[in-house]
C-alpha atoms as a PDB file:
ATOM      1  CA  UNK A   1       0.000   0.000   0.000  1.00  0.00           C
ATOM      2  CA  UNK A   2       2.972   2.322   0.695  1.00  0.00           C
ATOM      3  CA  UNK A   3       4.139   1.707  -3.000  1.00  0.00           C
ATOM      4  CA  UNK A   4       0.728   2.576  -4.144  1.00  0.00           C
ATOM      5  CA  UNK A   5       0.540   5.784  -2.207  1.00  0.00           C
ATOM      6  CA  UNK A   6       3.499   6.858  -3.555  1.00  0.00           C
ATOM      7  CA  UNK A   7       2.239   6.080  -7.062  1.00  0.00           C
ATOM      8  CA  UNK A   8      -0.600   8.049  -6.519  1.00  0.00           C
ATOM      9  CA  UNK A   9       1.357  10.926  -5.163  1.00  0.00           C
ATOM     10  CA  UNK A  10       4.134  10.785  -8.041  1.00  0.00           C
ATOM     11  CA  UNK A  11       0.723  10.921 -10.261  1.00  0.00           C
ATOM     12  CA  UNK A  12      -0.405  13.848  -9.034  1.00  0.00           C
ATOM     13  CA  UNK A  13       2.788  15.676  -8.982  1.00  0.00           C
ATOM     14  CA  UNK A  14       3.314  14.741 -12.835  1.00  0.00           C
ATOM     15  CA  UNK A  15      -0.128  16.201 -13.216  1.00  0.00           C
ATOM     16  CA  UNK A  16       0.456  19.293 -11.548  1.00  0.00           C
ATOM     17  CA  UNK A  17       3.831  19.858 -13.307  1.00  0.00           C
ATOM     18  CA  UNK A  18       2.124  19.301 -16.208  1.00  0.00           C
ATOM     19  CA  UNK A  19      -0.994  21.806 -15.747  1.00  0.00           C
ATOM     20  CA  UNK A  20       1.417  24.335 -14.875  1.00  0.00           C
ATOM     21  CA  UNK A  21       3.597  24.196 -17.783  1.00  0.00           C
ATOM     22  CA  UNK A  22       0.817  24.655 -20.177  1.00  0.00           C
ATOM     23  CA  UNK A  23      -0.145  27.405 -18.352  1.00  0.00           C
ATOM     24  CA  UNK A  24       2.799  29.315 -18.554  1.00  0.00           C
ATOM     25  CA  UNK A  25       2.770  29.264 -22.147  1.00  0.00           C
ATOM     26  CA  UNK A  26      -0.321  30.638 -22.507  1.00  0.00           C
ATOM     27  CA  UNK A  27       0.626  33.572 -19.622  1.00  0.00           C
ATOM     28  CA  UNK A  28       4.282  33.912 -21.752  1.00  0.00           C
ATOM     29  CA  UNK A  29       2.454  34.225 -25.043  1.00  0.00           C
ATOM     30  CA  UNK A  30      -0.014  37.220 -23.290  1.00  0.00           C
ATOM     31  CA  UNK A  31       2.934  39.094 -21.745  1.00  0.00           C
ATOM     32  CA  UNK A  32       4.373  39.262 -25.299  1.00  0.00           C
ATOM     33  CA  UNK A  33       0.989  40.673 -26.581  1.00  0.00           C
ATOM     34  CA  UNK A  34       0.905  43.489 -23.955  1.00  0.00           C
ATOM     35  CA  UNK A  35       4.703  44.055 -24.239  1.00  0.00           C
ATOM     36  CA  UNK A  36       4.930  45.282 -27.665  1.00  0.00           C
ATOM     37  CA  UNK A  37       2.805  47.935 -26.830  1.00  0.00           C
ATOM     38  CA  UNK A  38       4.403  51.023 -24.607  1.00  0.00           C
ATOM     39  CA  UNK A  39       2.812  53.532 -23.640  1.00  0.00           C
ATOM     40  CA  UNK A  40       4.493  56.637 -22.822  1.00  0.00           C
ATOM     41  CA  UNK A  41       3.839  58.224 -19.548  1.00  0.00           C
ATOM     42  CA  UNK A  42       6.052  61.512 -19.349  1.00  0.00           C
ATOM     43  CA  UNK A  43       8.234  63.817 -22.143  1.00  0.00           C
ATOM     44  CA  UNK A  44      11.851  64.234 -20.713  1.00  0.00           C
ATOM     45  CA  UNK A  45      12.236  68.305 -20.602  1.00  0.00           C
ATOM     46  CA  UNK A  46      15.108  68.259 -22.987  1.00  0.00           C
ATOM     47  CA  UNK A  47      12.390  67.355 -25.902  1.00  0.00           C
ATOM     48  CA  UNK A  48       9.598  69.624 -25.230  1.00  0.00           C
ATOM     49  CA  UNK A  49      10.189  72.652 -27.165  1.00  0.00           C
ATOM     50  CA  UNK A  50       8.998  76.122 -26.938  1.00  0.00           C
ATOM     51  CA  UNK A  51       7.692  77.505 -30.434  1.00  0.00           C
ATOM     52  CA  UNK A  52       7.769  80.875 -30.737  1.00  0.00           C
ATOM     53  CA  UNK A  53       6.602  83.477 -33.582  1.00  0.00           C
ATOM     54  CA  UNK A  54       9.566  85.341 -34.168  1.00  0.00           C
ATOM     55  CA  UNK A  55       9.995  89.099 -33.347  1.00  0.00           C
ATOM     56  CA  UNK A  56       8.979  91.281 -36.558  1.00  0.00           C
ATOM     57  CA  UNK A  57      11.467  94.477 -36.195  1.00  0.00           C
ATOM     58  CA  UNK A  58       9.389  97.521 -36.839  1.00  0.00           C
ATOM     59  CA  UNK A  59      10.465 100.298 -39.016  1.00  0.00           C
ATOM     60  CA  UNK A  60       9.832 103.690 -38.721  1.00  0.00           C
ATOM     61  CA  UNK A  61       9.542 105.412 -42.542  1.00  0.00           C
ATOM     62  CA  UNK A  62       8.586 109.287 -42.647  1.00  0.00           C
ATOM     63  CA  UNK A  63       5.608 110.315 -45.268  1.00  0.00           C
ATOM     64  CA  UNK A  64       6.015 114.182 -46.290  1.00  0.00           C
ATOM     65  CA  UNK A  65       1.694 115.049 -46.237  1.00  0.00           C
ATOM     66  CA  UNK A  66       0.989 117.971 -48.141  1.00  0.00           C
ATOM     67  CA  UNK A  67      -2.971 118.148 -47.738  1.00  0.00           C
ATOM     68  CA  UNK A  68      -5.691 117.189 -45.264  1.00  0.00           C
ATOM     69  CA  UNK A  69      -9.336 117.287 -46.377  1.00  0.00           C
ATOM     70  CA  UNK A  70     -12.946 116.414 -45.032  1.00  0.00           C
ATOM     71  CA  UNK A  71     -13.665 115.732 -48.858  1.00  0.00           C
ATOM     72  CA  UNK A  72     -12.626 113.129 -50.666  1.00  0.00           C
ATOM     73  CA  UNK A  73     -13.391 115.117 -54.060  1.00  0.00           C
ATOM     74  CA  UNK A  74     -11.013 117.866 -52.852  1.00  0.00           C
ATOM     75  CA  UNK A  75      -8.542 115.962 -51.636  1.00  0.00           C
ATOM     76  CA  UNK A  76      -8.148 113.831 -54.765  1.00  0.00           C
ATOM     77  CA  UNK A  77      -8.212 117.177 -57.252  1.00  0.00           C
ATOM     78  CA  UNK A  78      -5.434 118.691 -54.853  1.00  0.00           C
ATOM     79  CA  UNK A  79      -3.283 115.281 -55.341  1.00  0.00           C
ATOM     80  CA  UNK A  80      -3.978 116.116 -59.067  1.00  0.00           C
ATOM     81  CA  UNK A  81      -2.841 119.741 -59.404  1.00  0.00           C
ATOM     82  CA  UNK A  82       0.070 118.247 -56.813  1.00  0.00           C
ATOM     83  CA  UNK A  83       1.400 115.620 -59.126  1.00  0.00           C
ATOM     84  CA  UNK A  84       1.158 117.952 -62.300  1.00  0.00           C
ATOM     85  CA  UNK A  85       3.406 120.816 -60.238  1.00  0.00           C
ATOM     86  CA  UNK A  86       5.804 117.975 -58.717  1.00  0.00           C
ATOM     87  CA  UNK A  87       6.114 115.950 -61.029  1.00  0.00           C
ATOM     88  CA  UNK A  88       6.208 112.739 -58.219  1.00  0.00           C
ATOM     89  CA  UNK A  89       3.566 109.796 -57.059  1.00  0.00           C
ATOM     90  CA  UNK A  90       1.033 111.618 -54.709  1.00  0.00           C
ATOM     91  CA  UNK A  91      -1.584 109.093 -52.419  1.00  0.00           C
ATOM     92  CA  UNK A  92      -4.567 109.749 -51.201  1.00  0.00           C
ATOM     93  CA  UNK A  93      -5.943 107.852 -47.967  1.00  0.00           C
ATOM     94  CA  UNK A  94      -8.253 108.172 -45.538  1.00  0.00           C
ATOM     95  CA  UNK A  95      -7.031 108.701 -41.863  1.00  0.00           C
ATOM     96  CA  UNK A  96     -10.183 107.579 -39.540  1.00  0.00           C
ATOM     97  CA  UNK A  97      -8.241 108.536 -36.378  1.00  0.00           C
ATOM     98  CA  UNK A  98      -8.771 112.229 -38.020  1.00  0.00           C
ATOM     99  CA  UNK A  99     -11.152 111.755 -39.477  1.00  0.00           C
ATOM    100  CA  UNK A 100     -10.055 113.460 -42.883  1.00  0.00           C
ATOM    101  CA  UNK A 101      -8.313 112.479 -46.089  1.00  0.00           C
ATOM    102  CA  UNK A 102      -4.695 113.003 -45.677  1.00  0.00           C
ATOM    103  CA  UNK A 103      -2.485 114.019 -49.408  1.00  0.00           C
ATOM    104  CA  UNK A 104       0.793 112.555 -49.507  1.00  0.00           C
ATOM    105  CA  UNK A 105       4.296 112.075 -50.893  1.00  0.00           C
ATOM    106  CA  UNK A 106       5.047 108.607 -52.351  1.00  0.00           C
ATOM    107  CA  UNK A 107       6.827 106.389 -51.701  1.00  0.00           C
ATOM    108  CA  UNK A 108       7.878 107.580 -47.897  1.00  0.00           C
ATOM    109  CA  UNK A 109      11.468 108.519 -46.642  1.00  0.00           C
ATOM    110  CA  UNK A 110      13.543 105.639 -45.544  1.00  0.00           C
ATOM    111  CA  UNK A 111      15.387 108.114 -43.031  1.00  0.00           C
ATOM    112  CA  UNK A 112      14.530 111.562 -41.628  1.00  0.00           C
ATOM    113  CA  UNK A 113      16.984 113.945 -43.251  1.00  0.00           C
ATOM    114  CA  UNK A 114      15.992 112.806 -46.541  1.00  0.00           C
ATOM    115  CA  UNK A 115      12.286 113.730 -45.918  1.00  0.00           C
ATOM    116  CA  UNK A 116      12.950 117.133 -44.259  1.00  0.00           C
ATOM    117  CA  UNK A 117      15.101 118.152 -47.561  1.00  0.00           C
ATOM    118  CA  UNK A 118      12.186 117.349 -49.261  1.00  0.00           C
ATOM    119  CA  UNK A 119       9.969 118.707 -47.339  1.00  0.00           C
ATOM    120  CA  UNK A 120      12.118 121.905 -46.912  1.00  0.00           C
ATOM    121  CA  UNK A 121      11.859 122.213 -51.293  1.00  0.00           C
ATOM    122  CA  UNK A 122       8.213 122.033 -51.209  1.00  0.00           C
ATOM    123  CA  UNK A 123       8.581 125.213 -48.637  1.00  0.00           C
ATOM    124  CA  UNK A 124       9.656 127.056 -51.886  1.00  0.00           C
ATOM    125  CA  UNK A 125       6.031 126.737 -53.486  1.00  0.00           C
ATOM    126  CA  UNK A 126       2.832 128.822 -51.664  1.00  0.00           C
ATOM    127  CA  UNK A 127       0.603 125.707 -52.716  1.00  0.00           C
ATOM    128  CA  UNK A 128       2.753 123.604 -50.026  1.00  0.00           C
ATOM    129  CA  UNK A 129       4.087 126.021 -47.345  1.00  0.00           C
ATOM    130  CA  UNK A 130       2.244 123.838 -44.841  1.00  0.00           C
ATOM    131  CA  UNK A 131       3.783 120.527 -45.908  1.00  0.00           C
ATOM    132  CA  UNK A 132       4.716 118.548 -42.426  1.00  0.00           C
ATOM    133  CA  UNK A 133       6.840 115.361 -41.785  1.00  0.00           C
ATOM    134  CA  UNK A 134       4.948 112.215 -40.173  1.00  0.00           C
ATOM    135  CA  UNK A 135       6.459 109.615 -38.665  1.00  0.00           C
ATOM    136  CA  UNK A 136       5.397 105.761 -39.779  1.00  0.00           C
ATOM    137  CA  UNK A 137       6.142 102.259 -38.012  1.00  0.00           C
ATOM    138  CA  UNK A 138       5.710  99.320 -40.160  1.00  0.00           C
ATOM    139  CA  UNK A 139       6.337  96.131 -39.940  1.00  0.00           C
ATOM    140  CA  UNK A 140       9.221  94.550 -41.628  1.00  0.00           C
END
């Protein structure tokens, strides 16, 4: 009976040996499954970057306005008589924080001295004794 007993018992452990190795493969082949996929939890600082819109420089350029006028009409026949007499590209725009069309010189001065020569010729002629220098910023 003792031989039986520990036929029985060497039965059993065979068995459980065997349940637990075909186990395992099945567990192995579902941890391979899961660990192809990673998921990442955090960004290391070094590779989070800041994007930023660069700077634009402004310029300022320096219009030479010869006329202001509540009338469009007016303004655009004194650009007219202005052009003939000056012989140079005169604009006409509309300045809403005046309120008024505003006659110009085009294109505007690049630096300062250059439009107060200008400015300073016009002087010569009655039609544009109150010529005045403006300051523009744009945007490069």
């Amino acid at each position: 009976m003792k031989s039986y007993k520990i036929l029985v018992t060497l039965v059993l452990i065979s068995f459980c040996i065997f349940i637990s190795c075909s186990s395992s493969e099945k567990t192995q082949v579902k941890k391979q499954e899961t660990d192809s996929l990673y998921i990442f939890d955090e960004i290391p600082p070094e590779d989070i970057f800041k994007l930023e819109s660069p700077v634009q420089q402004s310029v300022d350029v320096y219009v030479v306005q010869i006329g202001a006028f509540s009338n469009l009409d007016r303004a655009k026949q004194f650009a007219e008589e202005s052009r003939a007499k000056l012989n140079k590209d005169i604009k006409v725009e509309f300045n809403e924080k005046k309120n008024l069309y505003v006659v110009w010189i085009h294109p505007p001065f690049q630096d300062r001295t250059a439009a107060e020569t200008f400015r300073n010729g016009l002087w010569n002629y009655k039609e544009f004794r109150d010529a005045w220098i403006i300051t523009l910023e744009s945007k490069k």
